[in-house]
Each structure stands twice: as C-alpha cells, then as structure tokens.
C-alpha atoms as a PDB file:
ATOM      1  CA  UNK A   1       4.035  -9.218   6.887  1.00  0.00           C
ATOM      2  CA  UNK A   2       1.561  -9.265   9.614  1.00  0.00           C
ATOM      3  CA  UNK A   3      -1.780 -10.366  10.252  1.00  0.00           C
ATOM      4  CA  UNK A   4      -3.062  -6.804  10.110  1.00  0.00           C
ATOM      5  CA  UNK A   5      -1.042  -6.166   6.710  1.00  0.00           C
ATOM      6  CA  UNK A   6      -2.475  -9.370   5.755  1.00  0.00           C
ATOM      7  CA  UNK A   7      -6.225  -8.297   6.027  1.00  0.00           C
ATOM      8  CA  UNK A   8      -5.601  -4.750   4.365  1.00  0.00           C
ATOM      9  CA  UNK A   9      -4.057  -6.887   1.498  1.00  0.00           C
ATOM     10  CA  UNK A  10      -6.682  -8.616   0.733  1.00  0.00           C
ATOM     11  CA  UNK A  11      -8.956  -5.574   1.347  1.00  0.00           C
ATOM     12  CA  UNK A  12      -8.612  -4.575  -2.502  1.00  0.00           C
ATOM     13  CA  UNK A  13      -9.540  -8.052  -4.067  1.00  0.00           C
ATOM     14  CA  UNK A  14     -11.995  -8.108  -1.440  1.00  0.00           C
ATOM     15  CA  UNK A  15     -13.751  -5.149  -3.413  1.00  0.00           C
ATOM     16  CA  UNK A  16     -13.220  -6.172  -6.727  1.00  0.00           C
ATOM     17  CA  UNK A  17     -14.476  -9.853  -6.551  1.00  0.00           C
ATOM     18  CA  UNK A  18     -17.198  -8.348  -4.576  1.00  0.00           C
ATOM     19  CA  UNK A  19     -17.978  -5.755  -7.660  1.00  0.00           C
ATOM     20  CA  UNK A  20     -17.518  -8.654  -9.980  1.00  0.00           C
ATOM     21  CA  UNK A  21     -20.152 -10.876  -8.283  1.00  0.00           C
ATOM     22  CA  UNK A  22     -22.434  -8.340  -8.772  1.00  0.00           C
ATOM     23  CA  UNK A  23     -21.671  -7.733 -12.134  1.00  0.00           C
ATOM     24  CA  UNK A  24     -22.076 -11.563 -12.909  1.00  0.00           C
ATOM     25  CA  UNK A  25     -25.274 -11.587 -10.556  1.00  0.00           C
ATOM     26  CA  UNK A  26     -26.848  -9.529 -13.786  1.00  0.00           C
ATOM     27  CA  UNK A  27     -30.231 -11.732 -14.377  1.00  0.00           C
ATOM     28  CA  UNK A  28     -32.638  -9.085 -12.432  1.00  0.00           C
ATOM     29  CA  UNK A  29     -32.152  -6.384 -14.735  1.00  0.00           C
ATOM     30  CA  UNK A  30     -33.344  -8.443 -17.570  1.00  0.00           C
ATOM     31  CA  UNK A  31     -36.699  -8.015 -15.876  1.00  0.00           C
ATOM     32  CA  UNK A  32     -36.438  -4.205 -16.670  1.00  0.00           C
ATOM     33  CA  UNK A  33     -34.475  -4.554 -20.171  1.00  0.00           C
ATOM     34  CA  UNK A  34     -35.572  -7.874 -21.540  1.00  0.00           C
ATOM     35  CA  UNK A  35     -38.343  -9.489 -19.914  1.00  0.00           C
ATOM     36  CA  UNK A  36     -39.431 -11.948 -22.669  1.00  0.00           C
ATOM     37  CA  UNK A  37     -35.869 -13.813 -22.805  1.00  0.00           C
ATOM     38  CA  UNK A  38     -34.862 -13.391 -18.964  1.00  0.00           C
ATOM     39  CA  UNK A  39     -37.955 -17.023 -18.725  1.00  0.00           C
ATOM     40  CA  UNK A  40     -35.083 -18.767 -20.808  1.00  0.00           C
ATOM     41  CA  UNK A  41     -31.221 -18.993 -20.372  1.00  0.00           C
ATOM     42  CA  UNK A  42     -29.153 -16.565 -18.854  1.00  0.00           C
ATOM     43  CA  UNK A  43     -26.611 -16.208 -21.784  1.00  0.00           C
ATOM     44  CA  UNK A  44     -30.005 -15.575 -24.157  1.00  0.00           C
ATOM     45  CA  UNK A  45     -29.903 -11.729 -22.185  1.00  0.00           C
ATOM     46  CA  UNK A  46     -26.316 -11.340 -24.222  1.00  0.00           C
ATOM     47  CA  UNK A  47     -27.155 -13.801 -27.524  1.00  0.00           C
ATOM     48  CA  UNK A  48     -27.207 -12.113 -30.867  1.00  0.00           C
ATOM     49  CA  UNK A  49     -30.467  -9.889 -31.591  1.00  0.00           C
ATOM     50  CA  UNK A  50     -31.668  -9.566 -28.152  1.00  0.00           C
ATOM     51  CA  UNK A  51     -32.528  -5.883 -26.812  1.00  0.00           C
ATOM     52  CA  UNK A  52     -29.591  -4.097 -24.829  1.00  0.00           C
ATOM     53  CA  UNK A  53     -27.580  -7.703 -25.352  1.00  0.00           C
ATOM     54  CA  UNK A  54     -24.553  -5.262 -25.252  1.00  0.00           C
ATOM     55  CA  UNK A  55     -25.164  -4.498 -22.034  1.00  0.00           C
ATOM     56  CA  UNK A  56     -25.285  -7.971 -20.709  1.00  0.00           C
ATOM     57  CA  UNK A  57     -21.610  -8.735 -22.589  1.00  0.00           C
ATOM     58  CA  UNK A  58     -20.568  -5.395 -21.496  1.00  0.00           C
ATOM     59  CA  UNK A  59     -21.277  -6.813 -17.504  1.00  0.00           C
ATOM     60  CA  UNK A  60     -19.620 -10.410 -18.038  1.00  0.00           C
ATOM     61  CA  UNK A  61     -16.701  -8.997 -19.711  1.00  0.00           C
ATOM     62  CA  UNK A  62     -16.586  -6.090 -16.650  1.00  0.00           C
ATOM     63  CA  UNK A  63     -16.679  -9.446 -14.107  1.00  0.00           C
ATOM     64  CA  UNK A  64     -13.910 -11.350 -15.732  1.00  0.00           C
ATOM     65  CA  UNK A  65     -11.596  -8.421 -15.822  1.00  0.00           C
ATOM     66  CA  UNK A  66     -12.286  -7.737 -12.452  1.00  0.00           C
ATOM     67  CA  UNK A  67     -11.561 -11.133 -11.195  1.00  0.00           C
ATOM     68  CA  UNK A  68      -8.293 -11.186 -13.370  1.00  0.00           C
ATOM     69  CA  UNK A  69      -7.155  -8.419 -11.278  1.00  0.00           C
ATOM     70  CA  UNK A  70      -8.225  -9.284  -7.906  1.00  0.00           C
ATOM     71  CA  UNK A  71      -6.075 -12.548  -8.425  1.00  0.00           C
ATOM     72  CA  UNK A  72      -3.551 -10.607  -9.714  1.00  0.00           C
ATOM     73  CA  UNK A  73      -3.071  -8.926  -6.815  1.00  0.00           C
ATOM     74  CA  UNK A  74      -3.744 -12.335  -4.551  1.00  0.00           C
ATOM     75  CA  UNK A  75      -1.046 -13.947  -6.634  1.00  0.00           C
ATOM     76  CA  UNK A  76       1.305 -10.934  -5.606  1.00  0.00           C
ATOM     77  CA  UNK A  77       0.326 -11.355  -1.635  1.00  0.00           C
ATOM     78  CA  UNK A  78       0.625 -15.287  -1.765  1.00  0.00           C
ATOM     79  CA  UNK A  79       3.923 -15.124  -3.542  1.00  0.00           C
ATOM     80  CA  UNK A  80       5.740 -12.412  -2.184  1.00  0.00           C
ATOM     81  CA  UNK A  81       5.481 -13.149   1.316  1.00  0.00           C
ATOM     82  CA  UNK A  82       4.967 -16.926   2.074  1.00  0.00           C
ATOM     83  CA  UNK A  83       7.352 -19.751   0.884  1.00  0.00           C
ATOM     84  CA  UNK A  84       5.324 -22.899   2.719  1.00  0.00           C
ATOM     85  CA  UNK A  85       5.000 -25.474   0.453  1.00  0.00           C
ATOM     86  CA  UNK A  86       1.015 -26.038   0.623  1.00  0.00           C
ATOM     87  CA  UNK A  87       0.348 -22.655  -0.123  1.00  0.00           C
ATOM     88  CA  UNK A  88       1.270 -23.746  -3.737  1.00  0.00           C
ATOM     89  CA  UNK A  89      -2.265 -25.207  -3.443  1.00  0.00           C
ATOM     90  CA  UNK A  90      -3.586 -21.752  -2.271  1.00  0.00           C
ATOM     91  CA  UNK A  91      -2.242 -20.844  -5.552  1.00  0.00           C
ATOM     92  CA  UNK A  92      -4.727 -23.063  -7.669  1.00  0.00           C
ATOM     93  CA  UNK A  93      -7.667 -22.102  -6.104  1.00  0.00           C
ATOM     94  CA  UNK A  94      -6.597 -18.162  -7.343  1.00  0.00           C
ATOM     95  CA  UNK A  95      -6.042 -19.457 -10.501  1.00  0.00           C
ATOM     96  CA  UNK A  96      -9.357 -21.666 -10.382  1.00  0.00           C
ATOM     97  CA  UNK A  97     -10.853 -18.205  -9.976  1.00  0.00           C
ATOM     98  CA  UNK A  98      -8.556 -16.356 -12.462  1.00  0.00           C
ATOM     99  CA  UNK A  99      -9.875 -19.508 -15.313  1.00  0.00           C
ATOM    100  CA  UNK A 100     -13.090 -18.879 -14.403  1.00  0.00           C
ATOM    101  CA  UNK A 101     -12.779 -14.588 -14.943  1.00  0.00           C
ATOM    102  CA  UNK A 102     -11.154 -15.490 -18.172  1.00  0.00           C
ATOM    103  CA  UNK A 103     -13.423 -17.651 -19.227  1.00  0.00           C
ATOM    104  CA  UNK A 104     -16.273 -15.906 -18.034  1.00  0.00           C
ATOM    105  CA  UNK A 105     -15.506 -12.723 -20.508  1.00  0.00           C
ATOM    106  CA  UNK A 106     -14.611 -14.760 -23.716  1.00  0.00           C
ATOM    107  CA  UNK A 107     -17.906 -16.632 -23.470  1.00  0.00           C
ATOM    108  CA  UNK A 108     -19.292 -13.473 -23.309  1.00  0.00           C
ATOM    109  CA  UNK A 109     -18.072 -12.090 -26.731  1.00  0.00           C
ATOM    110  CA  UNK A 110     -18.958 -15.195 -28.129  1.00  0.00           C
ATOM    111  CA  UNK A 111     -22.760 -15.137 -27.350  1.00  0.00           C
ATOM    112  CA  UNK A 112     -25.461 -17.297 -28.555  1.00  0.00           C
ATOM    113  CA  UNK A 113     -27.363 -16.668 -32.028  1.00  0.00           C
ATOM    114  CA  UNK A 114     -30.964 -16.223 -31.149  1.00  0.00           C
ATOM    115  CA  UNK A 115     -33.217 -15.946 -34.385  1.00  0.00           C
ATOM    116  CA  UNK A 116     -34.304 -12.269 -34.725  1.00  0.00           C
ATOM    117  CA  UNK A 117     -37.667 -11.446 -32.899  1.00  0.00           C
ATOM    118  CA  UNK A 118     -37.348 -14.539 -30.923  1.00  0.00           C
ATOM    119  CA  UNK A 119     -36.854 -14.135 -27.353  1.00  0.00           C
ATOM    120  CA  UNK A 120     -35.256 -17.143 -26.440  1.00  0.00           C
ATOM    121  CA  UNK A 121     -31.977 -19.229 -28.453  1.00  0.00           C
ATOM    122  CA  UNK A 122     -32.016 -22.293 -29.839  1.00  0.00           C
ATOM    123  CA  UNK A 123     -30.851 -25.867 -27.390  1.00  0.00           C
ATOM    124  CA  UNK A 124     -29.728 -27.801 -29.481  1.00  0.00           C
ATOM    125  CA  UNK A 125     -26.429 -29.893 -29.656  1.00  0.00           C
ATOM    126  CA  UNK A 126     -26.262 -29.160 -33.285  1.00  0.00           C
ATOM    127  CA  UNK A 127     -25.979 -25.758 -32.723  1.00  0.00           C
ATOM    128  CA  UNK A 128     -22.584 -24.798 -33.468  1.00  0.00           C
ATOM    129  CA  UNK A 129     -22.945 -21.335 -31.336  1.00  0.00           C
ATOM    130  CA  UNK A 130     -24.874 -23.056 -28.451  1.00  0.00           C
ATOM    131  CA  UNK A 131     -22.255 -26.089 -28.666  1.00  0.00           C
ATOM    132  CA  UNK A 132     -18.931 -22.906 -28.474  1.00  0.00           C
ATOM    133  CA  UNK A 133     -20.901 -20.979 -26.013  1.00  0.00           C
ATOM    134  CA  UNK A 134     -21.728 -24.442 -24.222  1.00  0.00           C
ATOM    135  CA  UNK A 135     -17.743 -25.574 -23.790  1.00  0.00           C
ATOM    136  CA  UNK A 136     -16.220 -22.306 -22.469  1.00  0.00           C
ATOM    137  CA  UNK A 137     -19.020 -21.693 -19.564  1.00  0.00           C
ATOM    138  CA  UNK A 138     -18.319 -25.455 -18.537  1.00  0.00           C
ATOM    139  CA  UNK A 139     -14.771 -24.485 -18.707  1.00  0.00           C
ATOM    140  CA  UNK A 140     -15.487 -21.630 -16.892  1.00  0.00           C
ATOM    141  CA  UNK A 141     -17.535 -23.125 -13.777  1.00  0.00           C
ATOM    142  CA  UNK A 142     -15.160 -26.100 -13.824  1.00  0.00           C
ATOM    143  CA  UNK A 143     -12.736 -23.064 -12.836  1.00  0.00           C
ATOM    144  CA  UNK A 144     -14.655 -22.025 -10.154  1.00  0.00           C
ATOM    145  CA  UNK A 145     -15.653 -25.359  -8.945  1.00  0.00           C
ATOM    146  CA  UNK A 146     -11.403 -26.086  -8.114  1.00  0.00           C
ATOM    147  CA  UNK A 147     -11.225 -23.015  -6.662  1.00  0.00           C
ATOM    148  CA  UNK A 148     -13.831 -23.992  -3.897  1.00  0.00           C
ATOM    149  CA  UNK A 149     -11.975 -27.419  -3.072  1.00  0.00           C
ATOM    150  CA  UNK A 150      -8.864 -26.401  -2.857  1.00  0.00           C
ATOM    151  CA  UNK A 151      -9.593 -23.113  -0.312  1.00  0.00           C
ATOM    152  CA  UNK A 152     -11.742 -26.471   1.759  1.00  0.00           C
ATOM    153  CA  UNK A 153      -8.648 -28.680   1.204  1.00  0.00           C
ATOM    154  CA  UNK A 154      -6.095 -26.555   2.341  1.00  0.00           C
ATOM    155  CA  UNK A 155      -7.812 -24.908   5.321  1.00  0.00           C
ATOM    156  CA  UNK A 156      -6.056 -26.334   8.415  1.00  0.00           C
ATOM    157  CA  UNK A 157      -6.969 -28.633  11.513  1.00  0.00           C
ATOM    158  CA  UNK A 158      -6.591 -25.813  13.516  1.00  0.00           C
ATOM    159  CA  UNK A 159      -9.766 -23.996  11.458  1.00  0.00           C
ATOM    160  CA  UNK A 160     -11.754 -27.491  11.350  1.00  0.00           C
ATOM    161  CA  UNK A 161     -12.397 -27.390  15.318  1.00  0.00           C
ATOM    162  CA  UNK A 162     -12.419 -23.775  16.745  1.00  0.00           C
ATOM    163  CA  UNK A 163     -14.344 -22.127  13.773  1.00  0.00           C
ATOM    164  CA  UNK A 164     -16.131 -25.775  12.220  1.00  0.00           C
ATOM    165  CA  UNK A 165     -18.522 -23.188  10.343  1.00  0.00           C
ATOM    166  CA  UNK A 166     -15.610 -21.564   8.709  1.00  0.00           C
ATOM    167  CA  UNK A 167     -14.647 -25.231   7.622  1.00  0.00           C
ATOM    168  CA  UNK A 168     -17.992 -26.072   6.104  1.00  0.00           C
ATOM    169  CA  UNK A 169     -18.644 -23.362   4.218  1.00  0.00           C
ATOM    170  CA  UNK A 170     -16.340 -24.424   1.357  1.00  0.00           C
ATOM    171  CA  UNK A 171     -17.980 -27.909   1.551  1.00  0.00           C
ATOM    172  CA  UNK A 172     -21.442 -26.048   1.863  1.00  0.00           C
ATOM    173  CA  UNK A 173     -20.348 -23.925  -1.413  1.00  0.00           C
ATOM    174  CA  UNK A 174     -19.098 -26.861  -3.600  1.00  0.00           C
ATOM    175  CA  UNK A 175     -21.870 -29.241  -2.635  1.00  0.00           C
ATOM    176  CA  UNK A 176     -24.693 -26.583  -3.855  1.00  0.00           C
ATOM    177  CA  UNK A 177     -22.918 -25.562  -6.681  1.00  0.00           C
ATOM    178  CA  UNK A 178     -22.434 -29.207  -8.077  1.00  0.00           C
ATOM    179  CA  UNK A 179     -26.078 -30.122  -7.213  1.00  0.00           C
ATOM    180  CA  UNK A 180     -27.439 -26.576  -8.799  1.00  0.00           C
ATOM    181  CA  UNK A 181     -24.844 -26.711 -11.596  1.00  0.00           C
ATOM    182  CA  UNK A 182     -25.687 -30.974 -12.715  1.00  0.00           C
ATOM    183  CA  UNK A 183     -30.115 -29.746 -12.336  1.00  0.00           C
ATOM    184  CA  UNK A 184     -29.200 -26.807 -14.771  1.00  0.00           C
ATOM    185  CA  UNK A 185     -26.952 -28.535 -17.073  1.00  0.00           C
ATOM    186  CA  UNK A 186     -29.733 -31.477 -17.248  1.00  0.00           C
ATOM    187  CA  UNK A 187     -32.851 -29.445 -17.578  1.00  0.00           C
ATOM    188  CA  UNK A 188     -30.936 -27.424 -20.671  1.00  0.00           C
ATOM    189  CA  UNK A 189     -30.225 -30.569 -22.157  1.00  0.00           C
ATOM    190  CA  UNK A 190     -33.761 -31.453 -21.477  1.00  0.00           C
ATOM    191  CA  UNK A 191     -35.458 -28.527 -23.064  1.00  0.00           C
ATOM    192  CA  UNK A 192     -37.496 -27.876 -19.652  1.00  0.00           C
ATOM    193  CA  UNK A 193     -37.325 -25.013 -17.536  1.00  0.00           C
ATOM    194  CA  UNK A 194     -34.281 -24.755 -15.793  1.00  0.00           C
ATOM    195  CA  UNK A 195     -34.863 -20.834 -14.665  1.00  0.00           C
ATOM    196  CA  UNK A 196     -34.634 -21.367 -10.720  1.00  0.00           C
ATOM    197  CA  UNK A 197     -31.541 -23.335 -10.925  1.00  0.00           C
ATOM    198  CA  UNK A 198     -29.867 -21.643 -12.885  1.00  0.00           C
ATOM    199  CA  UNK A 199     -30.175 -18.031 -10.766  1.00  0.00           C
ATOM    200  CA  UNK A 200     -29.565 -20.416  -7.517  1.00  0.00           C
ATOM    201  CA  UNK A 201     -26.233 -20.964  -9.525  1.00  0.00           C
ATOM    202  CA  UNK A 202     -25.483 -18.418 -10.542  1.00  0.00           C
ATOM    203  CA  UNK A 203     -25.837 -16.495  -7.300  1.00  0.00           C
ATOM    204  CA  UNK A 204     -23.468 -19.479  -5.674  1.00  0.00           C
ATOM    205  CA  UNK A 205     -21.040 -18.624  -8.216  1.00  0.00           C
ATOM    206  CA  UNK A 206     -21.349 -14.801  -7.231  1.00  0.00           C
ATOM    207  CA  UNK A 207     -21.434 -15.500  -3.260  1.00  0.00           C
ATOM    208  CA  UNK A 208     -17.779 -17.606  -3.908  1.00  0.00           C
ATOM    209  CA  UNK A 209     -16.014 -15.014  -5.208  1.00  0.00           C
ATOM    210  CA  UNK A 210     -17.061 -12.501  -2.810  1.00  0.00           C
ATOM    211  CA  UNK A 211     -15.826 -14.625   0.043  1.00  0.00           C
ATOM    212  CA  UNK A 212     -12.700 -16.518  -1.469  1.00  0.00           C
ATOM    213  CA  UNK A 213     -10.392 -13.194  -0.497  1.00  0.00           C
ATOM    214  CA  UNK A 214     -11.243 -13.670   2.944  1.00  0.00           C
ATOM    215  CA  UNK A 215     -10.240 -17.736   2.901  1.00  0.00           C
ATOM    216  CA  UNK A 216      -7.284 -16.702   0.687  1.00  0.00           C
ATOM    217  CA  UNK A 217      -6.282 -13.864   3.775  1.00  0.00           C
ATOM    218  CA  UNK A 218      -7.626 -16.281   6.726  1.00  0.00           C
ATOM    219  CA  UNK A 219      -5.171 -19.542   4.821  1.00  0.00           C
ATOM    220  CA  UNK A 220      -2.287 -17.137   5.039  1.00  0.00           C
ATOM    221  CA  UNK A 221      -2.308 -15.405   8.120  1.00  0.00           C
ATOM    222  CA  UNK A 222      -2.395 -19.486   9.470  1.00  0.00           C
ATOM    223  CA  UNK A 223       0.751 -20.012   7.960  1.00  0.00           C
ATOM    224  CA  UNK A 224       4.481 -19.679   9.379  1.00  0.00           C
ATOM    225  CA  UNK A 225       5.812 -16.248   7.908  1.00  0.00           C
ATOM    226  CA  UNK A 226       8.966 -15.983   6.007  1.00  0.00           C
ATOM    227  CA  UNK A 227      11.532 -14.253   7.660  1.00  0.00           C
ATOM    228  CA  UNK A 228      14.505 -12.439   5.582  1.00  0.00           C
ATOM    229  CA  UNK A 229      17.737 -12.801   6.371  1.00  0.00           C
ATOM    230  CA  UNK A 230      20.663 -10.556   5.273  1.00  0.00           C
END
C-alpha cells in the first residue's frame, strides 16, 4: 500500500470520528432543550425525567457506534497491510478508542435517575445509578486516555525532530485531559461546580478522536511496508 492509499484509508474514519466528536460535543444544545440542568452534569441532559433526555442518549449512543466503526475499519488498515512488530501498540491505542465508543453508548442507556421536576441528579456515592453511571464513564475515559499515550509512545524519532509539534500534541492532549479530567472528577465529588471543566473535557475528548486517524495514518505510512511474495 502506499502513502497515498494510506491517507485515502484513513479518509473514512477520519469522517466518522470527526461526526462522532461532534455528536459527543452535545452540551450546547442543552442551552436550547434543557437549560435548567445543562448548570449541572453533563450526563443530567440524558438522566431519567429530564426534557428531550432521549435525545441526549440518542447522540452518545450515535458517537459510540460511530467510533466502533471507524476503528473497525483502522483495525482492517493496520492489520492487513503492516506486519512490524510495534504497530501491535498502534493497535491499543484503536482499541483505547474502540473501549471508549463502547463504553461511551452503554453509559448512555444507563443514565442517571434525576427526581422528577428536578433539574439536576443526585451526587452522591450512595447512589446506586450515579455509582453504575459513575464506573462505566471512568471506564470509558480511561479508554481514551491509553489511546492518547500510546499514538505519543509509538510516534518515531524521526517525527520527534522534523515535526516536534506533531510530537507534542499527544503529550499536549493527555496532559489536559488528565488535569481537566482529575478538576472534574474532584469538584463532582465535591458537590461544587464543576461546569467549565467538565465542557474543557469533554471538548479534549472530542478534539482526540477527530485527530487520532491522522496519527494512526501518519504512524503507518512511517513504517517499512510489507511486501508479498509468491
């Protein structure tokens, strides 16, 4: 395969992560449908009881299919083409991403219980839904936080000094998304606002898997290429 079959490859999980980020990225329309709960936690937009909820599950569950997909078809490129040993590690980073689709859609159809006529859910670690709801979005940003370090393990010395940008941005990714992901998790567990962080993260989450095609493409077309023999 060449580099130019390479990069029309990865064209079509290009889109769909792309679609799925914005899918994910749902938060502003809350504004419009729901703009009591959207002060609160994200997942409150798809809890039990809250206006056009079905909406909001509808979108996560449209993102995680999406991304299931897309590294479908990365898994096909990777695998078909390219026998080097590291790329095995190219591998967990798609399925970091894959967890995190996965995850992403069954948290989603199993929302939080908000009281009826309250706009906001319940925090509290006693809370069996909040406590469900709680382990599978760890799960699923834990996901997304292995995809980041392996795409900045794996990309070579070669990358690191003629494109050091290139390089960083994985670093650049992972560092925000730990720092936004530990302020949100702590706030929560804090019963303060944790608004602002938690739309910073979730737009890091979104930017990721728009861009992890391209490092999955720009890893590859670095690589030695298999060459059939008869």
């Amino acid at each position: 395969m060449t580099d130019g079959n390479t990069f029309f490859s990865v064209r079509i999980p290009t889109a769909l992560m792309a679609i799925s980020g914005v899918l994910y990225f749902s938060w502003p329309l809350g504004y419009l449908l729901n703009p009591q709960a959207n002060h609160g936690l994200a997942s409150d937009l798809g809890a039990l009881h809250q206006p056009y909820n079905w909406l909001f599950i509808s979108l996560d569950v449209g993102c995680g299919i999406l991304i299931l997909l897309s590294t479908v078809k990365l898994f096909e490129i990777i695998s078909n083409n390219y026998t080097q040993p590291n790329l095995r590690w190219l591998k967990f980073s798609v399925l970091g991403a894959s967890g995190f689709g996965l995850l992403t859609a069954i948290t989603a159809v199993m929302p939080l219980n908000c009281t009826q006529g309250s706009p906001n859910c319940e925090v509290a670690l006693d809370n069996p839904y909040f406590v469900i709801h709680g382990i599978f979005s760890t799960g699923s940003v834990t996901s997304l936080a292995f995809s980041i370090f392996f795409i900045w393990f794996l990309l070579p010395s070669r990358e690191r000094s003629e494109a050091p940008l290139a390089y960083r941005i994985p670093a650049i990714f992972l560092v925000v998304w730990l720092g936004f992901g530990t302020l949100t998790l702590f706030l929560v567990l804090q019963n303060r606002s944790s608004t602002l962080s938690q739309r910073l993260f979730i737009g890091t989450c979104s930017l990721w898997l728009a861009v992890l095609p391209y490092f999955v493409g720009s890893i590859i077309r670095m690589q030695p290429k298999v060459t059939h023999t008869n």
